[in-house]
Structures are given as structure tokens and as C-alpha cells.
C-alpha atoms as a PDB file:
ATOM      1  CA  UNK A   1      29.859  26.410  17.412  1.00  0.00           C
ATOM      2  CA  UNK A   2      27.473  23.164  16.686  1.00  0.00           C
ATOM      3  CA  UNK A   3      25.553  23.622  13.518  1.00  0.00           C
ATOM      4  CA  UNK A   4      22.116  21.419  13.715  1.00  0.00           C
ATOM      5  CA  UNK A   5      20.203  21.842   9.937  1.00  0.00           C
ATOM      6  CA  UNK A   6      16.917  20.344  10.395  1.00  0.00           C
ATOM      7  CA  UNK A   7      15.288  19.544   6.921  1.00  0.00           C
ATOM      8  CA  UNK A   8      12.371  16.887   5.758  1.00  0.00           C
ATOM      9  CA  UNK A   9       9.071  19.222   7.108  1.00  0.00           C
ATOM     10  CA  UNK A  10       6.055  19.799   4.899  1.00  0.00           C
ATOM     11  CA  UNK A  11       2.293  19.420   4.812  1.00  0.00           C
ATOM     12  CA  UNK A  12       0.861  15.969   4.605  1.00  0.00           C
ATOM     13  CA  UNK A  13      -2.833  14.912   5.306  1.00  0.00           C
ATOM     14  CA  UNK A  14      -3.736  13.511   8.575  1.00  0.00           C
ATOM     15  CA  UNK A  15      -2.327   9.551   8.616  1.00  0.00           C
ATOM     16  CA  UNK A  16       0.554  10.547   5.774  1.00  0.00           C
ATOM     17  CA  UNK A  17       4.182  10.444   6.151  1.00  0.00           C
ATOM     18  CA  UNK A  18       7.034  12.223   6.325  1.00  0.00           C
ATOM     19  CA  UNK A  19      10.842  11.743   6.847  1.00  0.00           C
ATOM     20  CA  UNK A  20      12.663  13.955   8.733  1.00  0.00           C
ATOM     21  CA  UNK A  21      16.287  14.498   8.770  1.00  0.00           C
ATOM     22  CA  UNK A  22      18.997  16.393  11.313  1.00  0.00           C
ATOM     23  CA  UNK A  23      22.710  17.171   9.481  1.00  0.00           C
ATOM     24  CA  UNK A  24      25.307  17.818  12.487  1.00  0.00           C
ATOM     25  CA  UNK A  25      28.359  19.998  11.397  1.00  0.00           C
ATOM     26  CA  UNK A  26      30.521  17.770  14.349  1.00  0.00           C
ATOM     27  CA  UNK A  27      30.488  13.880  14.722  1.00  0.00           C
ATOM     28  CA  UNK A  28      27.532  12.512  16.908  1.00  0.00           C
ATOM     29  CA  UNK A  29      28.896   9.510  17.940  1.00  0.00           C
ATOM     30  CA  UNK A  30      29.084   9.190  21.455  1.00  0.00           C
ATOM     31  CA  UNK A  31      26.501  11.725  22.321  1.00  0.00           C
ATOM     32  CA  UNK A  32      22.795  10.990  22.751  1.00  0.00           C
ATOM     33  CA  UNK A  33      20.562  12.756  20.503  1.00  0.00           C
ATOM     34  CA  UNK A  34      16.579  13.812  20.275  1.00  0.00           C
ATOM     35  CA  UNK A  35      14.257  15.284  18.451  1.00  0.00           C
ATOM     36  CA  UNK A  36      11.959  17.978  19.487  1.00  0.00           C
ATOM     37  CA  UNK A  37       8.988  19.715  18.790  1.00  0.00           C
ATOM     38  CA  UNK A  38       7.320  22.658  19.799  1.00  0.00           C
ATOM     39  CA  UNK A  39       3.764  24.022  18.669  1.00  0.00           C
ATOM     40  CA  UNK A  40       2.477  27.693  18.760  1.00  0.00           C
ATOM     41  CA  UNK A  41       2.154  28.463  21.667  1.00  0.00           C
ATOM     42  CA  UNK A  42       3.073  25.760  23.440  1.00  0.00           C
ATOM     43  CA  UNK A  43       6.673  25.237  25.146  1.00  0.00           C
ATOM     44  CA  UNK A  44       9.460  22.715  22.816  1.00  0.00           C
ATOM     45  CA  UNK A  45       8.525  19.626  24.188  1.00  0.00           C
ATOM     46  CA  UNK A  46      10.958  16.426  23.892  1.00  0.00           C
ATOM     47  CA  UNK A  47       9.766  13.386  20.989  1.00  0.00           C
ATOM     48  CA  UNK A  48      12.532  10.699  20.990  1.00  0.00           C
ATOM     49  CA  UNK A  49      15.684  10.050  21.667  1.00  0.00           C
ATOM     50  CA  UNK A  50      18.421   7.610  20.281  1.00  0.00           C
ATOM     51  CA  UNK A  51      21.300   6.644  22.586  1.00  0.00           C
ATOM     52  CA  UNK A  52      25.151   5.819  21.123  1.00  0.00           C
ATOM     53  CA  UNK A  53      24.214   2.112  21.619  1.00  0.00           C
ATOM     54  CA  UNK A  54      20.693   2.595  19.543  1.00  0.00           C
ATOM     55  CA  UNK A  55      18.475   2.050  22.374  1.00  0.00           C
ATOM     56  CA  UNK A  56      15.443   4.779  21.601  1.00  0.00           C
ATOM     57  CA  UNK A  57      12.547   5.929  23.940  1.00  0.00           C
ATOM     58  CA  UNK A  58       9.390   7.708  22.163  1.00  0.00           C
ATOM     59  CA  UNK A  59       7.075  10.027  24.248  1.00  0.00           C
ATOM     60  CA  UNK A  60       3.953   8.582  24.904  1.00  0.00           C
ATOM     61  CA  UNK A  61       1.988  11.043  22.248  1.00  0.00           C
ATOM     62  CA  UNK A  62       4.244   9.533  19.469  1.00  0.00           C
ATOM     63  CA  UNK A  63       5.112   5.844  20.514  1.00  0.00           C
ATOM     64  CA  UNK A  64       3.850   3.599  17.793  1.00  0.00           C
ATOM     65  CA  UNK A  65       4.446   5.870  15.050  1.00  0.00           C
ATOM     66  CA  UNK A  66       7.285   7.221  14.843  1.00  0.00           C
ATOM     67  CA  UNK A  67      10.958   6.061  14.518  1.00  0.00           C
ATOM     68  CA  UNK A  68      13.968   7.726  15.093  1.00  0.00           C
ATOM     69  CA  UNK A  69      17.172   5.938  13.655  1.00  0.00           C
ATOM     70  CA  UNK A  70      20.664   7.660  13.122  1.00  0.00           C
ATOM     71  CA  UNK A  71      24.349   7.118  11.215  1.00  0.00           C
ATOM     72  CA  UNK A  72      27.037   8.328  12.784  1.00  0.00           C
ATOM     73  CA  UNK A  73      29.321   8.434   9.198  1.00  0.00           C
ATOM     74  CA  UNK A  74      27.166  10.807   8.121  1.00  0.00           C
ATOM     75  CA  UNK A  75      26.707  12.959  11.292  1.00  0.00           C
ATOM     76  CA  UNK A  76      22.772  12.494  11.108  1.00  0.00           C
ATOM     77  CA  UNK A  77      19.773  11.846  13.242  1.00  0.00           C
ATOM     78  CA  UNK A  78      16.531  10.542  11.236  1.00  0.00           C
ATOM     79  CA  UNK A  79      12.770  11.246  12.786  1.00  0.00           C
ATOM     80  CA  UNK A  80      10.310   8.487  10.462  1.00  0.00           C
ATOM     81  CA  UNK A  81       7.083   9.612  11.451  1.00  0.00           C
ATOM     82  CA  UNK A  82       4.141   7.619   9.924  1.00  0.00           C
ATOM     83  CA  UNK A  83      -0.004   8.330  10.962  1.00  0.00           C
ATOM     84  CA  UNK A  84       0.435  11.823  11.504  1.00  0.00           C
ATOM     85  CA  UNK A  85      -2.292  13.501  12.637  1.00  0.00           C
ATOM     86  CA  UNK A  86      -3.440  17.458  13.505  1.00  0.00           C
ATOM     87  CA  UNK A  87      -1.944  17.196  16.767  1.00  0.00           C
ATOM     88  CA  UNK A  88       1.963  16.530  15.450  1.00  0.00           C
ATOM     89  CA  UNK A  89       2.031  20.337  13.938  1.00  0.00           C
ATOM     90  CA  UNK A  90       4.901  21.463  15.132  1.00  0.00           C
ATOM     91  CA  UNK A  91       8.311  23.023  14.320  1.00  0.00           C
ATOM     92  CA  UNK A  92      10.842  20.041  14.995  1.00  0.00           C
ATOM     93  CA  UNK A  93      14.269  20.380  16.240  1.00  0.00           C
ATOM     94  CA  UNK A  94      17.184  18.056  16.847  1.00  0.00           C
ATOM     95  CA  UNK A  95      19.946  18.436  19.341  1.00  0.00           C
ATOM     96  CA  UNK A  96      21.496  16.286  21.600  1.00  0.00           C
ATOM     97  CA  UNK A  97      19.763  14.536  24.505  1.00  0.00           C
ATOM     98  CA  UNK A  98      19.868  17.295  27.176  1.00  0.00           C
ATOM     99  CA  UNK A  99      20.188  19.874  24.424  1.00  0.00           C
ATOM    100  CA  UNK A 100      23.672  21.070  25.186  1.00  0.00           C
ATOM    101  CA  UNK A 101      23.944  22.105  21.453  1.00  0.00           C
ATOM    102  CA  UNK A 102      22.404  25.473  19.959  1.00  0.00           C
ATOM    103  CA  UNK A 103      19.113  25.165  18.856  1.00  0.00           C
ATOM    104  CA  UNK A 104      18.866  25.211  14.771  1.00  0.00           C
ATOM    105  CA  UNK A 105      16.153  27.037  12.903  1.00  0.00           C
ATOM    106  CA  UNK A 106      14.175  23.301  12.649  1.00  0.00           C
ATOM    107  CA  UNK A 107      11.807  22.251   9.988  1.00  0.00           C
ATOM    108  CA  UNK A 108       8.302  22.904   9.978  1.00  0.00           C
ATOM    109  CA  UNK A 109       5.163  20.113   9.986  1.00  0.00           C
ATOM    110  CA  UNK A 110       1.684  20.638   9.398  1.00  0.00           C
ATOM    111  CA  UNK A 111      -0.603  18.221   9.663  1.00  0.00           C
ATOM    112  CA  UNK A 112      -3.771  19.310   7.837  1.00  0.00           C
ATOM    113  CA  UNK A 113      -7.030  18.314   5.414  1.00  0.00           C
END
């Protein structure tokens, strides 16, 4: 079974930063992968997604401000998410695009004064 261990979650102050990362326990390689997110709530709504060839798409909510980047030798997907605000509190999740892995227990960001 795929093993997805999101990490990089925190609270930071509306228009901080934070870095989050996704550490696959099988290569990523050819497979598509995405991040995310899903608020109380709320259903897990998609946030980005990075193909094989590096060609990303953003939702609209995030375009602009975050970045999502991945290396394949190290079986990782990256979420760089810069002018956070209130709205981006969320638990965030990785899988692949299509999310044909199991879910992992994802990495929690609050966005708070």
C-alpha cells in the first residue's frame, strides 16, 4: 500500500509563508500528482497539480500564490504557498492527480492574527 506523509503545516499570519512537503513511499515519476485541501466542514477540494512533464494548473482561489514543484529522486511533491490568508485554513493532502492513492493523515494550516 502507497504511503503519502504530508509534513510543512503550521500557523503563520495572514500574507506569511509556508512550505509544504509530500514524501511518497513508491516512485512518482510518471504519475500526476496534486495537492489538496479540505476545511471544516467543507468537502477536500483539489489546489494544484504537477504533471510528469512539469506542466502545473492552480485553482483559481490559489493561482498567483502558490507553487507546486516536485523531484522525482526523492519521491516528493512540494506545495510553496506565499500570501496566505484566513481563507487557506485547511488540512492539506497530496496524492496523485485523480487520487488513486490512499489518502495520508495531511498536515494542518492555519491562517490566523
Amino acid at each position: 500500500q502507497v504511503q503519502l506523509v504530508e509534513s510543512g503545516g503550521g500557523l503563520v499570519q495572514p500574507g506569511g509563508s509556508l512550505r509544504l512537503s509530500c514524501a511518497a513511499s513508491v516512485s512518482i515519476t510518471f504519475n500526476p500528482m496534486a495537492w489538496y485541501r479540505q476545511s471544516p466542514g467543507e468537502q477536500r477540494e483539489w489546489v494544484a497539480t504537477i504533471t510528469p512533464y512539469h506542466r502545473k494548473n492552480y485553482a483559481d482561489s490559489v493561482k498567483g500564490r502558490f507553487t507546486i514543484s516536485r523531484d522525482n529522486d526523492k519521491k516528493t511533491v512540494f506545495l510553496q504557498m506565499d500570501s496566505l490568508k484566513p481563507e487557506d485554513t485547511a488540512v492539506y493532502y497530496c496524492n496523485t492527480d485523480g487520487a488513486a492513492w490512499s489518502w495520508g493523515q495531511g498536515t494542518q494550516v492555519t491562517v490566523s492574527s
